[in-house]
Protein backbone atom coordinates (compact mmCIF):
# COMPACT_ATOMS: atom_id res chain seq x y z
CA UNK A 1 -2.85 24.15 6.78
CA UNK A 2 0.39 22.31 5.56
CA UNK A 3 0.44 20.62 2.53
CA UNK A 4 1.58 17.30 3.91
CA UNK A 5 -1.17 17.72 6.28
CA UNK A 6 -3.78 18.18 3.20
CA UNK A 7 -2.55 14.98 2.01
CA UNK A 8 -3.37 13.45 5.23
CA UNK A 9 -6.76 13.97 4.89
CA UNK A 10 -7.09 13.81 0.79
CA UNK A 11 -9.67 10.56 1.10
CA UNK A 12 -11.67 9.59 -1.76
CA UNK A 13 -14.87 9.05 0.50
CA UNK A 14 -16.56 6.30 -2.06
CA UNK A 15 -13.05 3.96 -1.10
CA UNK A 16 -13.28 4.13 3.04
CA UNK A 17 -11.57 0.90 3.20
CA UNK A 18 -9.05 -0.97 1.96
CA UNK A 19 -11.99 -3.70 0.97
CA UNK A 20 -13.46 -1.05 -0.56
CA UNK A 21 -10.39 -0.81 -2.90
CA UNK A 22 -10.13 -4.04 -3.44
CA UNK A 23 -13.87 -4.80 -4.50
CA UNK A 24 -13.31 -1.90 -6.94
CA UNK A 25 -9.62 -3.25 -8.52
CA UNK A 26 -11.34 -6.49 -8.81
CA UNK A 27 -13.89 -4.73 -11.19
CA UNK A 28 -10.66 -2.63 -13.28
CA UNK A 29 -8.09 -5.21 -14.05
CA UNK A 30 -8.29 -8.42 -15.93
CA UNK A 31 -8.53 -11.69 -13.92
CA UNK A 32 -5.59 -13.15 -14.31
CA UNK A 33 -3.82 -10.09 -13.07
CA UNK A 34 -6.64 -9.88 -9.78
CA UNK A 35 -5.75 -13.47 -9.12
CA UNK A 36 -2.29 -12.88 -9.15
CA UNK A 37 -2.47 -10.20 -7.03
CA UNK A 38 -5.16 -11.41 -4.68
CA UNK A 39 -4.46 -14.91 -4.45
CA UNK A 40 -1.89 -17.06 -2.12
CA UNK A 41 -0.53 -20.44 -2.61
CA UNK A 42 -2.60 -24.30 -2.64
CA UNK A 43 -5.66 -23.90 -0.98
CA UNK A 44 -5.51 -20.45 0.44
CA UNK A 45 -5.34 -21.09 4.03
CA UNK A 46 -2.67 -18.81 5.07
CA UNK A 47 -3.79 -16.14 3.30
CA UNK A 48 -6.55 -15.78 5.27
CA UNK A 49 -5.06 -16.95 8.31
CA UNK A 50 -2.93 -14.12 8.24
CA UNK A 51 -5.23 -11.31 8.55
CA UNK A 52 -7.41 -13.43 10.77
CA UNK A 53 -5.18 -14.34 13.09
CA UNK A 54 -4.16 -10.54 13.13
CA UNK A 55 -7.64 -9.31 14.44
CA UNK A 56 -7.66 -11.34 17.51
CA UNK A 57 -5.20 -9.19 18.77
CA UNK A 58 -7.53 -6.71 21.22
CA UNK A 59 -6.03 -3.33 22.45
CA UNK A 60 -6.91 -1.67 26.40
CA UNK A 61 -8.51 2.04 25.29
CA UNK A 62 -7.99 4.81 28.39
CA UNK A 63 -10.58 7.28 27.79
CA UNK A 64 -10.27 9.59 31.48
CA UNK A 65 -6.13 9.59 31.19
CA UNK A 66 -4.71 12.64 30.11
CA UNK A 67 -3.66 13.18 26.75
CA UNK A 68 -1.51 15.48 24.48
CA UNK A 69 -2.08 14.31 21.18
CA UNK A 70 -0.81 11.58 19.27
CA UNK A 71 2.03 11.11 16.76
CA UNK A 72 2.63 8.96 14.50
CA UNK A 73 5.72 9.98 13.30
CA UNK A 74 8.49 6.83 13.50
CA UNK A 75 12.27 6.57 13.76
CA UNK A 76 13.76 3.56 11.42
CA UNK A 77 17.62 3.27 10.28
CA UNK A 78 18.09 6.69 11.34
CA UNK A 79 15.68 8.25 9.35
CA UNK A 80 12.01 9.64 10.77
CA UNK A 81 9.27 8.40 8.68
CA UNK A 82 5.83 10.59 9.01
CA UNK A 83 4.17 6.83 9.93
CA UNK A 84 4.62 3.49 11.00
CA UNK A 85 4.46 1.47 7.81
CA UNK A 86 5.74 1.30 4.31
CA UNK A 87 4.74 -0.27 0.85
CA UNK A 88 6.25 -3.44 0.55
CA UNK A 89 7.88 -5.39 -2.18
CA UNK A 90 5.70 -6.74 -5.04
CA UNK A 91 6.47 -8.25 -8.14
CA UNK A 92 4.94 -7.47 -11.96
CA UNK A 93 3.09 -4.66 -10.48
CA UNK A 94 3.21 -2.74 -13.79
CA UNK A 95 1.27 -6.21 -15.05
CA UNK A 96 -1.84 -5.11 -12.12
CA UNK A 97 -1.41 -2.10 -13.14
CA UNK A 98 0.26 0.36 -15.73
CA UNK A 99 3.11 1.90 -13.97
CA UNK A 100 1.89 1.07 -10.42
CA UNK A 101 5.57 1.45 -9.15
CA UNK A 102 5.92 4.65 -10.07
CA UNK A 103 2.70 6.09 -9.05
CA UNK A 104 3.61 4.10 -5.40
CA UNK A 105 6.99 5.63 -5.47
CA UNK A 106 6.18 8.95 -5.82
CA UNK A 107 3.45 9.14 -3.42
CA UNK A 108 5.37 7.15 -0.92
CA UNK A 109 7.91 10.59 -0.97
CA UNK A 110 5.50 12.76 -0.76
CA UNK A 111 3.83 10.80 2.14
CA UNK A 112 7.40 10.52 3.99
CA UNK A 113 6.87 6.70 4.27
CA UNK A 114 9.54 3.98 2.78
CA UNK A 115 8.97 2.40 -0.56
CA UNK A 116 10.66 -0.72 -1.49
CA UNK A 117 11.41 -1.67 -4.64
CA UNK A 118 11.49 -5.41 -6.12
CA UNK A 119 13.81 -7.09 -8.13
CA UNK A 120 11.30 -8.37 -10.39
CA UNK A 121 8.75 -5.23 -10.30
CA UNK A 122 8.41 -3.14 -13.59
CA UNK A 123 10.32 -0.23 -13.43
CA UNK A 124 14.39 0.12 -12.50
CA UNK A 125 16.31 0.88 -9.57
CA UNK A 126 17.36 4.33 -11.33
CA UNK A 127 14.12 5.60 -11.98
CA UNK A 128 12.58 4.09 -8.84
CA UNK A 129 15.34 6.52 -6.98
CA UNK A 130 15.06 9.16 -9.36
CA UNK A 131 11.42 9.71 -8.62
CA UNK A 132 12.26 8.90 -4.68
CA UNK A 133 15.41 11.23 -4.69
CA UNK A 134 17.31 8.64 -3.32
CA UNK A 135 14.84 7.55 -0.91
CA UNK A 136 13.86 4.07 -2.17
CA UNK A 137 14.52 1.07 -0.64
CA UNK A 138 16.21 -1.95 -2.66
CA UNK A 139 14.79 -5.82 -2.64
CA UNK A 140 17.11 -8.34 -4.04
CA UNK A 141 16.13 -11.62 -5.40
CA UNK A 142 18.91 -13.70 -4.90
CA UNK A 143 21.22 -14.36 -8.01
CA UNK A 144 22.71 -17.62 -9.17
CA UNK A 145 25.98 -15.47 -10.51
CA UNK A 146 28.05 -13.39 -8.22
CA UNK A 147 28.33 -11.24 -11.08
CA UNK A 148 24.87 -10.51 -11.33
CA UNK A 149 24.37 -9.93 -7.61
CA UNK A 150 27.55 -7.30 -7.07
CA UNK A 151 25.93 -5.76 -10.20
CA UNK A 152 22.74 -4.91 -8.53
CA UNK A 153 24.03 -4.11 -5.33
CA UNK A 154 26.37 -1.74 -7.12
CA UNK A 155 23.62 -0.81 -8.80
CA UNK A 156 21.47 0.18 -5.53
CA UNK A 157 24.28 1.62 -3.72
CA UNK A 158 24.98 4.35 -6.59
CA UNK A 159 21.10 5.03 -6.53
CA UNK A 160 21.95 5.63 -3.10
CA UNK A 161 19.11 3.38 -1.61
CA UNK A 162 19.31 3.60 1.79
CA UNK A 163 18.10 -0.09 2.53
CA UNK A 164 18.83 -3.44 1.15
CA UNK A 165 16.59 -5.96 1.75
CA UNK A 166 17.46 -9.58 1.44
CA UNK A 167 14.55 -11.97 0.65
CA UNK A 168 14.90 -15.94 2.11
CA UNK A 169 11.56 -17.11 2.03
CA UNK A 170 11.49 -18.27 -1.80
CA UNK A 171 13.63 -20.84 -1.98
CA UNK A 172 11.31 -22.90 -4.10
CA UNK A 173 8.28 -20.29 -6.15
CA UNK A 174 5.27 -21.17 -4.27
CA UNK A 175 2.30 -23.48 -6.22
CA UNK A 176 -0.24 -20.85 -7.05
CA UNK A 177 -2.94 -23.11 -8.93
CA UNK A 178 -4.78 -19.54 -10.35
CA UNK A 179 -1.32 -18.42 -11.86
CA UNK A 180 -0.91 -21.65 -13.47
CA UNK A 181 -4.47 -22.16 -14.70
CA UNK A 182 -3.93 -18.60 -15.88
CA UNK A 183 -0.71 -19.24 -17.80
CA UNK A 184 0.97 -15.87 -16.18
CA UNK A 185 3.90 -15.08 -17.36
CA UNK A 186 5.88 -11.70 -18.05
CA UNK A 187 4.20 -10.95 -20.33
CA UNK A 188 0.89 -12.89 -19.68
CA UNK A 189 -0.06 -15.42 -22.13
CA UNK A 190 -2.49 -14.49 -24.64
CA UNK A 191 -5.20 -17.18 -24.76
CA UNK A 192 -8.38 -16.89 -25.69
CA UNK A 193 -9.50 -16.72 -22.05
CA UNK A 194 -6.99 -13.83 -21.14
CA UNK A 195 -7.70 -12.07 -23.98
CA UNK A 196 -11.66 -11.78 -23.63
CA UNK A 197 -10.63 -10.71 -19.79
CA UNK A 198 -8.33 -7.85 -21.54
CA UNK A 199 -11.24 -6.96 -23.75
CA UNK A 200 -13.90 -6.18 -20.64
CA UNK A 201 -11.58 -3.86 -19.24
CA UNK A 202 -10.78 -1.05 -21.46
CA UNK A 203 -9.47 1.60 -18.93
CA UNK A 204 -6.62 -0.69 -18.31
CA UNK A 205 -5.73 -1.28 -21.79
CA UNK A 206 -5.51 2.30 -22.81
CA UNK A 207 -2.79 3.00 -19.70
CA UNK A 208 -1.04 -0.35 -20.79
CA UNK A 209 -1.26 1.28 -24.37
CA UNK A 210 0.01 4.71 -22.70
CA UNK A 211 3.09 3.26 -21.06
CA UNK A 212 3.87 0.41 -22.98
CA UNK A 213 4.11 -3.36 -22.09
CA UNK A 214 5.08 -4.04 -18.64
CA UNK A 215 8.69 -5.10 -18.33
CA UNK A 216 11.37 -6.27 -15.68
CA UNK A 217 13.19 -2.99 -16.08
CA UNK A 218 15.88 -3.38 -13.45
CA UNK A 219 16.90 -6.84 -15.03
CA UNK A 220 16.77 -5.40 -18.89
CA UNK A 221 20.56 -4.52 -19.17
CA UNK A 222 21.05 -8.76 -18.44
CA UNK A 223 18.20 -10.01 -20.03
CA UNK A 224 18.98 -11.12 -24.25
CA UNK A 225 16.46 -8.95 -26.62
CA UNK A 226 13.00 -10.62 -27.77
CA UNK A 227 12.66 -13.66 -25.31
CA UNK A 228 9.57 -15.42 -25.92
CA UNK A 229 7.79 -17.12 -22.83
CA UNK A 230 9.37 -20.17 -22.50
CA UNK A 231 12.81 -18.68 -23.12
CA UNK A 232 11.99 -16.21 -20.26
CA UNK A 233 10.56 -18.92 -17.99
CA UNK A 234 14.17 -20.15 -18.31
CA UNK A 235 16.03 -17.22 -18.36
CA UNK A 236 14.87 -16.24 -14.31
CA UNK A 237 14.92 -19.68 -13.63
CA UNK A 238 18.86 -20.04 -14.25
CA UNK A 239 19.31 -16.33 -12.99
CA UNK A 240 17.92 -16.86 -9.55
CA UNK A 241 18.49 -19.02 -6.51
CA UNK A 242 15.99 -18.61 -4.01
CA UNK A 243 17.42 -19.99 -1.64
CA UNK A 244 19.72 -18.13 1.22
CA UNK A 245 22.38 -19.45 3.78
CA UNK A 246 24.87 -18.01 5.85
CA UNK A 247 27.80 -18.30 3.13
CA UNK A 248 25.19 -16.19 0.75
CA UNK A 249 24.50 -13.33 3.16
CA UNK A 250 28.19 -12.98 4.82
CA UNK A 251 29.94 -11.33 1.09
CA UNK A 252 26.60 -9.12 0.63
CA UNK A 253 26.77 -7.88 4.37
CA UNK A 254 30.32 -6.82 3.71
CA UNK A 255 29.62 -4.87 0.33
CA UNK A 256 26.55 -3.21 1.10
CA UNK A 257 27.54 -0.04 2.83
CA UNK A 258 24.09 0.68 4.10
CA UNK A 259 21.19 -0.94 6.21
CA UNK A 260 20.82 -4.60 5.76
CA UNK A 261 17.39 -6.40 6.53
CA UNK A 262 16.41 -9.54 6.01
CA UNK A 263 12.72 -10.42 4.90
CA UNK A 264 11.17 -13.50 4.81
CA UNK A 265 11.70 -14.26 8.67
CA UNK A 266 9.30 -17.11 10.49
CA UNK A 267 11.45 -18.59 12.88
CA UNK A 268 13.45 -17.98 16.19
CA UNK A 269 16.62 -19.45 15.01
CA UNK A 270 16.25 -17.21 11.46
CA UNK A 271 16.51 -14.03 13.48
CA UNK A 272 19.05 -15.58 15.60
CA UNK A 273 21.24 -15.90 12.68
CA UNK A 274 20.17 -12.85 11.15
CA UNK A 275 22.04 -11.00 14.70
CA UNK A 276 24.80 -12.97 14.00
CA UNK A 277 25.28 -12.05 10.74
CA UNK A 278 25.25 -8.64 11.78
CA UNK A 279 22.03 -7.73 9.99
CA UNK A 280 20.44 -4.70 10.61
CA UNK A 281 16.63 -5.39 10.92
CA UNK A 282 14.75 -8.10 9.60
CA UNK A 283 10.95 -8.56 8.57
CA UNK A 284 8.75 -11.30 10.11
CA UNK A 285 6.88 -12.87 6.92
CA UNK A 286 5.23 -15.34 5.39
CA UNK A 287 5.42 -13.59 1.15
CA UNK A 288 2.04 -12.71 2.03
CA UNK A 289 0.51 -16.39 2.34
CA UNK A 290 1.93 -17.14 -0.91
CA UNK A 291 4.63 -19.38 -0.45
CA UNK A 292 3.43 -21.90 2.13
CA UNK A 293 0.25 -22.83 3.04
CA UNK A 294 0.81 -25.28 5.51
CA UNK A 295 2.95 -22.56 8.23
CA UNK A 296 2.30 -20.30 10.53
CA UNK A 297 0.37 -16.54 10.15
CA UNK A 298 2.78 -14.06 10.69
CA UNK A 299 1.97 -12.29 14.26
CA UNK A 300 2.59 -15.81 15.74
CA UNK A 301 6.40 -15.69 15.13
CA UNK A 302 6.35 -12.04 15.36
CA UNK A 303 5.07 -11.96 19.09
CA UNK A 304 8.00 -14.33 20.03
CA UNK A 305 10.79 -12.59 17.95
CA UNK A 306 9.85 -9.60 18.70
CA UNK A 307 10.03 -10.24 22.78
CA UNK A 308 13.10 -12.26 22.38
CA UNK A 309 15.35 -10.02 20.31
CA UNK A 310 13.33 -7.08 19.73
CA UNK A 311 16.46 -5.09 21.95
CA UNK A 312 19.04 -6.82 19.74
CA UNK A 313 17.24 -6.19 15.86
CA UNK A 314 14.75 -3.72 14.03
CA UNK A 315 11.75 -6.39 13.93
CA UNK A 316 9.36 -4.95 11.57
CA UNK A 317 5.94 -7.08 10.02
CA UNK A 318 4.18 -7.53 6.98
CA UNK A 319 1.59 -10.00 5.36
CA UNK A 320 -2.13 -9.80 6.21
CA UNK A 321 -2.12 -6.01 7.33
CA UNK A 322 -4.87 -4.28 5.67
CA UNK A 323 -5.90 -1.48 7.80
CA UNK A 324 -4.65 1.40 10.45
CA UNK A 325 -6.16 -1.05 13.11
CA UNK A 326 -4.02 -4.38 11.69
CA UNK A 327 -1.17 -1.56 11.67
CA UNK A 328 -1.62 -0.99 15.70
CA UNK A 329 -2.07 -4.49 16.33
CA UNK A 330 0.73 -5.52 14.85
CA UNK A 331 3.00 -3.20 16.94
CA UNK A 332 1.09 -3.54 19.71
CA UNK A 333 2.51 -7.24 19.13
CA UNK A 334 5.95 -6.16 19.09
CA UNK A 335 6.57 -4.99 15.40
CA UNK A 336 8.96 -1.77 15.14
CA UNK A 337 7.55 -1.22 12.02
CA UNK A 338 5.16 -2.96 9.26
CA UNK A 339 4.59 -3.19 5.80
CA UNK A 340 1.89 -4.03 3.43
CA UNK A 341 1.88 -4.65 -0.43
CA UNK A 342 -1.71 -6.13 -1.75
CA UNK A 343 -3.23 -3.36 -0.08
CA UNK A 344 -1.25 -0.37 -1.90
CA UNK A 345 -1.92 -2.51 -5.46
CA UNK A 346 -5.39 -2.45 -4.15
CA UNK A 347 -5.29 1.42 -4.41
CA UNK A 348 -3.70 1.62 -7.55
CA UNK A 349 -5.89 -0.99 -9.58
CA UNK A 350 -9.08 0.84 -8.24
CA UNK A 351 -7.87 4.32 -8.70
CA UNK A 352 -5.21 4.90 -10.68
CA UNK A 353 -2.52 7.92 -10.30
CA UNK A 354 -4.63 8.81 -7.38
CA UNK A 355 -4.08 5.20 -5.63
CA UNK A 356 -1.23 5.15 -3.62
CA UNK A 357 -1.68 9.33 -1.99
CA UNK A 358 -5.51 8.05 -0.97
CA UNK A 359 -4.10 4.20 0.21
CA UNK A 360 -1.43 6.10 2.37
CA UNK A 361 -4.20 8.80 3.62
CA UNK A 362 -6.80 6.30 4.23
CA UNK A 363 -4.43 4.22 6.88
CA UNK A 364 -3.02 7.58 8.74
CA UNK A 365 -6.16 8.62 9.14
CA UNK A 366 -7.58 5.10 10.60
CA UNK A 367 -4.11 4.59 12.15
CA UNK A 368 -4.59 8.11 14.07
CA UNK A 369 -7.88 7.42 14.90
CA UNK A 370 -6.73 4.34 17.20
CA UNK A 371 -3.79 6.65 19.13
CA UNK A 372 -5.95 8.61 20.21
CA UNK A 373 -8.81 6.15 21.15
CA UNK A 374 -6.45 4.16 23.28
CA UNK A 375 -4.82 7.29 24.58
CA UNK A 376 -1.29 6.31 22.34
CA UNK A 377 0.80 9.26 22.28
CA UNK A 378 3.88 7.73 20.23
CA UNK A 379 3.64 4.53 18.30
CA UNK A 380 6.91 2.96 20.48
CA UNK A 381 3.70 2.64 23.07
CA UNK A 382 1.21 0.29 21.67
CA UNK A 383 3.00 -2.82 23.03
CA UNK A 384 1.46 -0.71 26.37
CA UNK A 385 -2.02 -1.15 25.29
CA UNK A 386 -1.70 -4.59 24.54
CA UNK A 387 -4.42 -7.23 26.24
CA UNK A 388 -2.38 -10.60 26.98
């Protein structure tokens, strides 16, 4: 037996689900740092709209056709990934947990499935791509300064990042009433409150003693020494504007030398532009429910993008996937590909170094499981299976 098959099947058998995972993170890591990892904007709704919404999506099973295995091996950008999905984007993930992006990172390579790297995450470009060997994708928060942004792109390109990933869904930060109640900041706020929280969970303050304080590493080289709170709170809110347009995206498309994709995409006339702009894939998403509350769950638009100009653009998926099942749906739907973040953070808060190799094992193995009850040899056929 291979070794990439033996970590395949490497499942720690008390965390058999993703819930599982995240029952058990909710018990490791302080509240404020569950709640900003679990929680979505206002009142919730699309959070849980997203998955919902998700699992109404039903798939035909053929159980007398004949069938040579199934494979879930994927072709994206040129590149054949060993499955269908990837570990999306997340910010302060060193914050969840002690150097979370590195332990994704790494088992991301080892797993042959795309990690992608944040802007605002805890640990640089370099060593993200270092531990990756050049494997890593890039996510860039826009900058206000042009400066800034051919810095980073520069930046990504030497790292040799195959991927740069443009994010136009934040053009305002979404009102997260836990966060604020919470006082979370980078780092948190020390009140009383937080503190008892950091008391009750002492394996989590010895690996934040271990690696240190959780920084935005990939911004440090901009950033002036020994900010306190409120000078940080206005340091990333005069270094970034949210907000992309056409006249934003045209000088990045012409400097970055590799794949462009834009994330953030809940609209028809989005993608349309995205085409135009000569983008190279896009991602259909919603910031994982946490921006606003009031719009759609994301395998609505993806459905219609997807059939519309799923021949022109990559159309890839994430928010609300949590399981090998939400993985087939989802391309069953149309998605090329699909990506999930609270779920890999799940698997690091609950177990550590060993999180993201048992996360990634836990949804091949469901994800296999489905192929081969529906009879899917290769994932480009699960739009096949599909009950209208």
């Amino acid at each position: 037996m291979s070794e990439q098959k033996k970590k395949e099947i490497k499942i720690n058998t008390a965390y058999p689900s993703v819930s599982d995972l995240r029952t058990k993170a909710q018990k490791k890591i302080p509240k404020f740092a569950f709640e900003y990892l679990d929680g979505g904007c206002n009142e919730d709704v699309n959070l849980h709209k997203n998955t919902s919404e998700i699992r109404k999506v039903e798939l035909l099973p053929s159980y007398l056709s004949k069938h040579c295995g199934s494979s879930m091996k994927t072709e994206l950008f040129g590149k054949t990934y060993d499955a269908p999905f990837g570990i999306a984007p997340v910010g302060l993930q060193g914050l969840m947990w002690p150097n979370a992006p590195e332990i994704l990172a790494k088992a991301a390579f080892e797993h042959n499935v795309p990690f992608v790297l944040s802007t605002v995450s805890t640990s640089s470009i370099e060593r993200i791509a270092e531990i990756t060997e050049g494997n890593a994708w890039f996510q860039l928060y826009h900058p206000t300064e042009n400066r800034l942004r051919d810095d980073l792109i520069k930046r990504a390109a030497e790292a040799e990042c195959p991927v740069l990933v443009i994010l136009c869904d934040v053009p305002t930060f979404g009102f997260r009433p836990r966060d604020i109640r919470n006082g979370l900041a980078m780092p948190p706020k020390m009140t009383l409150k937080n503190i008892l929280q950091v008391l009750g969970k002492p394996h989590w303050v010895l690996e934040t003693l271990k690696h240190g304080q959780p920084n935005f590493e990939t911004l440090k080289p901009y950033m002036p020494k020994n900010l306190d709170l409120k000078q940080l709170g206005k340091f990333m809110d005069q270094t970034f504007s949210g907000r992309l347009n056409e006249e934003k995206i045209k000088p990045i498309r012409d400097m970055w030398p590799g794949k462009l994709v834009l994330k953030g995409v809940a609209n028809e006339a989005d993608a349309e532009k995205a085409i135009q702009l000569g983008l190279d894939g896009l991602i259909v998403s919603n910031h994982g429910g946490r921006q606003l509350d009031a719009g759609e769950s994301t395998i609505k638009p993806l459905s219609r993008i997807a059939e519309k100009y799923g021949d022109q653009i990559t159309v890839m998926m994430d928010s609300g996937i949590r399981s090998g099942p939400d993985i087939a749906r989802s391309m069953a739907s149309g998605a090329a590909f699909t990506f999930m973040g609270r779920s890999f953070m799940y698997g690091v808060a609950a177990l550590g170094k060993q999180g993201g190799d048992h996360t990634i094992s836990l949804l091949k193995t469901e994800l296999q499981q489905v192929m081969e009850q529906i009879c899917c040899e290769d994932v480009r056929d699960f739009k096949k299976h599909l009950i209208k």
